[in-house]
Protein backbone atom coordinates (compact mmCIF):
# COMPACT_ATOMS: atom_id res chain seq x y z
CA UNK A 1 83.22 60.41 8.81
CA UNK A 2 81.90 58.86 12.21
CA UNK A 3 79.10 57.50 10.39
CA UNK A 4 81.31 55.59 7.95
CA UNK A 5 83.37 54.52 10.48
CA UNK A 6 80.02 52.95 12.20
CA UNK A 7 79.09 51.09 8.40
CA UNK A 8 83.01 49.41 8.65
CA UNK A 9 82.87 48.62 12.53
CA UNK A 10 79.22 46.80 11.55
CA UNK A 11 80.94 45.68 8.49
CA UNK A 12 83.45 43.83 9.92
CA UNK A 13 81.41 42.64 13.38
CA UNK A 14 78.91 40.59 10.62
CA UNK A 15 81.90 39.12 8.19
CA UNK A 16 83.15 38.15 11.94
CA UNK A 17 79.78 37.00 13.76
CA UNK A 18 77.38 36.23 10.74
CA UNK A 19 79.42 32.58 10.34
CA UNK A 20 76.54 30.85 11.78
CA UNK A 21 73.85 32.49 9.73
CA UNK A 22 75.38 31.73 6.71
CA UNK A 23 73.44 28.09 5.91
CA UNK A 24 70.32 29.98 6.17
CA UNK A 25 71.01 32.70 4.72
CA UNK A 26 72.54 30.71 2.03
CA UNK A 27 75.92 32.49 1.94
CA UNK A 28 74.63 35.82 2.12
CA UNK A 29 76.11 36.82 5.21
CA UNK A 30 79.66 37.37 3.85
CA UNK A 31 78.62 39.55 0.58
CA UNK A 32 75.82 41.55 3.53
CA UNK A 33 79.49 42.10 5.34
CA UNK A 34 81.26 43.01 2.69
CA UNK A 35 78.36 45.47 1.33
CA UNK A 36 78.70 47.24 4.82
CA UNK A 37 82.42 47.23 5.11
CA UNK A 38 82.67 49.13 1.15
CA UNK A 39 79.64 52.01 2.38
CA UNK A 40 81.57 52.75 5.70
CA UNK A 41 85.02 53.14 3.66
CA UNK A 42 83.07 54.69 0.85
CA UNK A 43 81.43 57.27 3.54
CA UNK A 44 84.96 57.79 5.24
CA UNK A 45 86.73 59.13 1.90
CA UNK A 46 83.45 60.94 0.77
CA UNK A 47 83.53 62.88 4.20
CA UNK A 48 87.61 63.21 4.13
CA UNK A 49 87.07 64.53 0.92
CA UNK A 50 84.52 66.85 1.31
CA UNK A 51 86.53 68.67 4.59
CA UNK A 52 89.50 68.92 2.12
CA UNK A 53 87.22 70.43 -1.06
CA UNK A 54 85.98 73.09 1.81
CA UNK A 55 89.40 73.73 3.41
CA UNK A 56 91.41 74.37 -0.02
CA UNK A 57 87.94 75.76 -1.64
CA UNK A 58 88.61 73.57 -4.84
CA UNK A 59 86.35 73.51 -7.65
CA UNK A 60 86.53 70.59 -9.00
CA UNK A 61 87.29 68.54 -5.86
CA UNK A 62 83.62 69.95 -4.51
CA UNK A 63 81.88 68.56 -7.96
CA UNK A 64 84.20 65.51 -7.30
CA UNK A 65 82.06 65.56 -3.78
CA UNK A 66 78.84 66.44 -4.78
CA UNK A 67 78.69 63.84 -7.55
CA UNK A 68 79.84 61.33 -4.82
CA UNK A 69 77.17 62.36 -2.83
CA UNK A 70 74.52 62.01 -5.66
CA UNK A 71 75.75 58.54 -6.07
CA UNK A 72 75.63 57.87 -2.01
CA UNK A 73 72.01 59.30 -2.08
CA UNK A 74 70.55 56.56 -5.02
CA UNK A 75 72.49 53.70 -2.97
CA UNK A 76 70.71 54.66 0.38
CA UNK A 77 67.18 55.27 -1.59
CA UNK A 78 67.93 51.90 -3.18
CA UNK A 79 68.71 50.16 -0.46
CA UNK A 80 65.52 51.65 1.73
CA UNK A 81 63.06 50.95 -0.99
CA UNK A 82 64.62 47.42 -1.32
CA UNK A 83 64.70 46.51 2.09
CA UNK A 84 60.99 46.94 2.53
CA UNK A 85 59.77 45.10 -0.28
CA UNK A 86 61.86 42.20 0.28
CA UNK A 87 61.41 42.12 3.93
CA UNK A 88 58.36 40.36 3.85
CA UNK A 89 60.14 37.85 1.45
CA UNK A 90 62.28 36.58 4.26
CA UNK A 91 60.08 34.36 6.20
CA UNK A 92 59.17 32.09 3.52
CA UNK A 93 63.16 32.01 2.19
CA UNK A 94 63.91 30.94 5.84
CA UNK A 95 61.11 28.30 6.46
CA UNK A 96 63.09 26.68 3.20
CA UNK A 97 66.37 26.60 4.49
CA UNK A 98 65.66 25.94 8.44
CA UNK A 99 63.97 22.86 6.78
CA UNK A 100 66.55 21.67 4.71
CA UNK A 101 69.30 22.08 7.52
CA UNK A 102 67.65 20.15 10.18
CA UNK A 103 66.51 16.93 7.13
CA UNK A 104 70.43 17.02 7.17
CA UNK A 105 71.05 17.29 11.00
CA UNK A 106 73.60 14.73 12.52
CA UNK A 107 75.04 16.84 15.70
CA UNK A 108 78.66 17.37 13.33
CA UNK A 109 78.50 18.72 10.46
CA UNK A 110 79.46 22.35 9.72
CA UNK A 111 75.72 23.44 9.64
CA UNK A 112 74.71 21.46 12.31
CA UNK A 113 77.04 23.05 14.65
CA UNK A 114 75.82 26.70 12.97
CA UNK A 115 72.50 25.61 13.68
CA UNK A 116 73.65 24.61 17.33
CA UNK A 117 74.91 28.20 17.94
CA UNK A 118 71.85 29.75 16.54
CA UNK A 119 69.28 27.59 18.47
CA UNK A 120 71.49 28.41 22.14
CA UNK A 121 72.28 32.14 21.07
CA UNK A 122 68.26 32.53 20.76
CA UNK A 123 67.09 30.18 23.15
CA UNK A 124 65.13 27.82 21.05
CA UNK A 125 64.70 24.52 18.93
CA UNK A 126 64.19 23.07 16.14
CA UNK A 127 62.58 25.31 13.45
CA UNK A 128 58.93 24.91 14.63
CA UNK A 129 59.95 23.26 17.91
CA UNK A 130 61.77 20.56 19.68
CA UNK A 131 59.17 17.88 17.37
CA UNK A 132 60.83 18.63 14.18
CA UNK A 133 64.39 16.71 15.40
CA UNK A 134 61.88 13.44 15.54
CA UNK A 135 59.86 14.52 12.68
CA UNK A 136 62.25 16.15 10.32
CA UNK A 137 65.58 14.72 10.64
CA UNK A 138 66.49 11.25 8.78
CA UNK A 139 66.73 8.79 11.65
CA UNK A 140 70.19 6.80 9.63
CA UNK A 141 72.11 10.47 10.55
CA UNK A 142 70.12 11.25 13.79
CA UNK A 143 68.30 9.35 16.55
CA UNK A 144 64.96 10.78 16.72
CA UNK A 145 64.45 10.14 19.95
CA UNK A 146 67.09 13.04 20.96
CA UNK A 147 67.45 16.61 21.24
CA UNK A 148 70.94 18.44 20.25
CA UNK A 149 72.30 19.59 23.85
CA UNK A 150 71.93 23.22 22.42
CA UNK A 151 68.20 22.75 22.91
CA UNK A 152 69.01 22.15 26.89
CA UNK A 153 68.09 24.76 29.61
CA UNK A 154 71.65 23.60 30.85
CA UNK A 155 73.77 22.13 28.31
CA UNK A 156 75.36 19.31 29.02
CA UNK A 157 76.95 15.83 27.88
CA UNK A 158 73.57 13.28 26.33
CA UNK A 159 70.85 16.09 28.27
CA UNK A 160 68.92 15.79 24.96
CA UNK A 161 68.46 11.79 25.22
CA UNK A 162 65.53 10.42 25.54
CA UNK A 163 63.83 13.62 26.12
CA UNK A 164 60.33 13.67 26.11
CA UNK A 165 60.74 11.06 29.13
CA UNK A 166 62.27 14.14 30.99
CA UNK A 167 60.82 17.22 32.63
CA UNK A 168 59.83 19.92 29.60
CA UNK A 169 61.18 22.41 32.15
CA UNK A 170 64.74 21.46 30.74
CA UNK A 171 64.41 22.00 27.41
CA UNK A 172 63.66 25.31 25.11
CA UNK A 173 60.74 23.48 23.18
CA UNK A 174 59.76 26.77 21.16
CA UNK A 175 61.07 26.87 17.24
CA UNK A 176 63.46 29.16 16.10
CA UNK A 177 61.29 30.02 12.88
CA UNK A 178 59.53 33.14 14.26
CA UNK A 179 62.60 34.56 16.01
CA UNK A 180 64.76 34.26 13.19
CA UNK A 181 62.60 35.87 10.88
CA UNK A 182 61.10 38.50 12.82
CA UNK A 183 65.07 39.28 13.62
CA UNK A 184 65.77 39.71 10.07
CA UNK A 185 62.31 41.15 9.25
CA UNK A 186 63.07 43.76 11.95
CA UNK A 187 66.67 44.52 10.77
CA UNK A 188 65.74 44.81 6.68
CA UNK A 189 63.29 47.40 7.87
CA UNK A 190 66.03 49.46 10.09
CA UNK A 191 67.99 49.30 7.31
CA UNK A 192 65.31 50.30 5.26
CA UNK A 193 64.78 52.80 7.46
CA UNK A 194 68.49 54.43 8.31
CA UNK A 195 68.96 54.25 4.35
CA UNK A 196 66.12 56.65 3.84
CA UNK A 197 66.77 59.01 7.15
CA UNK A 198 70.65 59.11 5.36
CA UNK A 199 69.28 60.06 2.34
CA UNK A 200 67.40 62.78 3.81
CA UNK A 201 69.91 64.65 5.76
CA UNK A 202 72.64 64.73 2.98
């Protein structure tokens, strides 16, 4: 029961938190949330309902459980053998979408301001580094010769103008490409990982 409780506590915490991911992720984030939030509630009743099967020693309610189980255990093997063959997938599916969100960048829209939070949450810029807002972005929505202030040390009104006249010291100049996907790389294996020790100690 205290594990599905964990599943709808993470459930919730990424339909709340995963806003910003969602442009890369392509809109992912939500359904990844939701996914969570039904296996903790699915857990919770499984595990309510297996107590009550022992406590009243019901037959049928037990084969109501241990078919529940079954089901649990194929999810959880699914879910393990899924995350590690697609984890490797991830990097490439990332490159495509950091690349198509800062081509778009004007410092306003809704994904620019995701990729604002995602750039000063992990300390970097751009998706290979601070070059790509001169190299990527289209110069009628963006002046290349700026930085978005989330790329400052020390954030603050116009700190990205004319940057490369200023001290590099003020600036995270490393791309968020690697971080991001060895983040997500790292989690699809954990979750390859906990789905497979789950399956194992049911």
């Amino acid at each position: 029961e205290l594990l599905g409780l964990g599943f709808f506590v993470v459930g919730l915490f990424v339909l709340n938190e995963g806003e910003e991911w969602n442009d890369i992720a392509e809109g992912r984030m939500d359904q990844i949330g939701a996914g969570v939030l039904t296996l903790g509630i699915f857990l919770s009743c499984l595990a309510i309902l297996g107590c009550y099967a022992s406590a009243t020693e019901s037959k049928k309610l037990m084969i109501t459980y241990c078919f529940g189980l079954t089901i649990l255990i194929i999810i959880q093997l699914t879910i393990g053998i899924l995350s590690f063959v697609y984890g490797a997938k991830v990097a490439s599916f990332i490159t495509e979408s950091f690349k198509t969100i800062i081509e778009s960048y004007d410092g306003m829209s809704k994904s620019s301001n995701r990729l604002d939070k995602i750039m000063e949450t992990m300390e970097c810029c751009g998706m290979e580094g601070a070059e790509d807002f001169s190299e990527l972005t289209d110069e009628k929505k963006w002046v290349q010769d700026n930085l978005p202030e989330a790329c400052c040390v020390s954030p603050e009104a116009e700190c990205g103008y004319n940057w490369q006249e200023k001290s590099k010291d003020s600036y995270y100049l490393d791309g968020c490409l690697d971080k991001a996907s060895n983040w997500l790389q790292k989690n699809f294996r954990i979750l390859g990982i906990c789905g497979i020790l789950l399956m194992l100690i049911e």
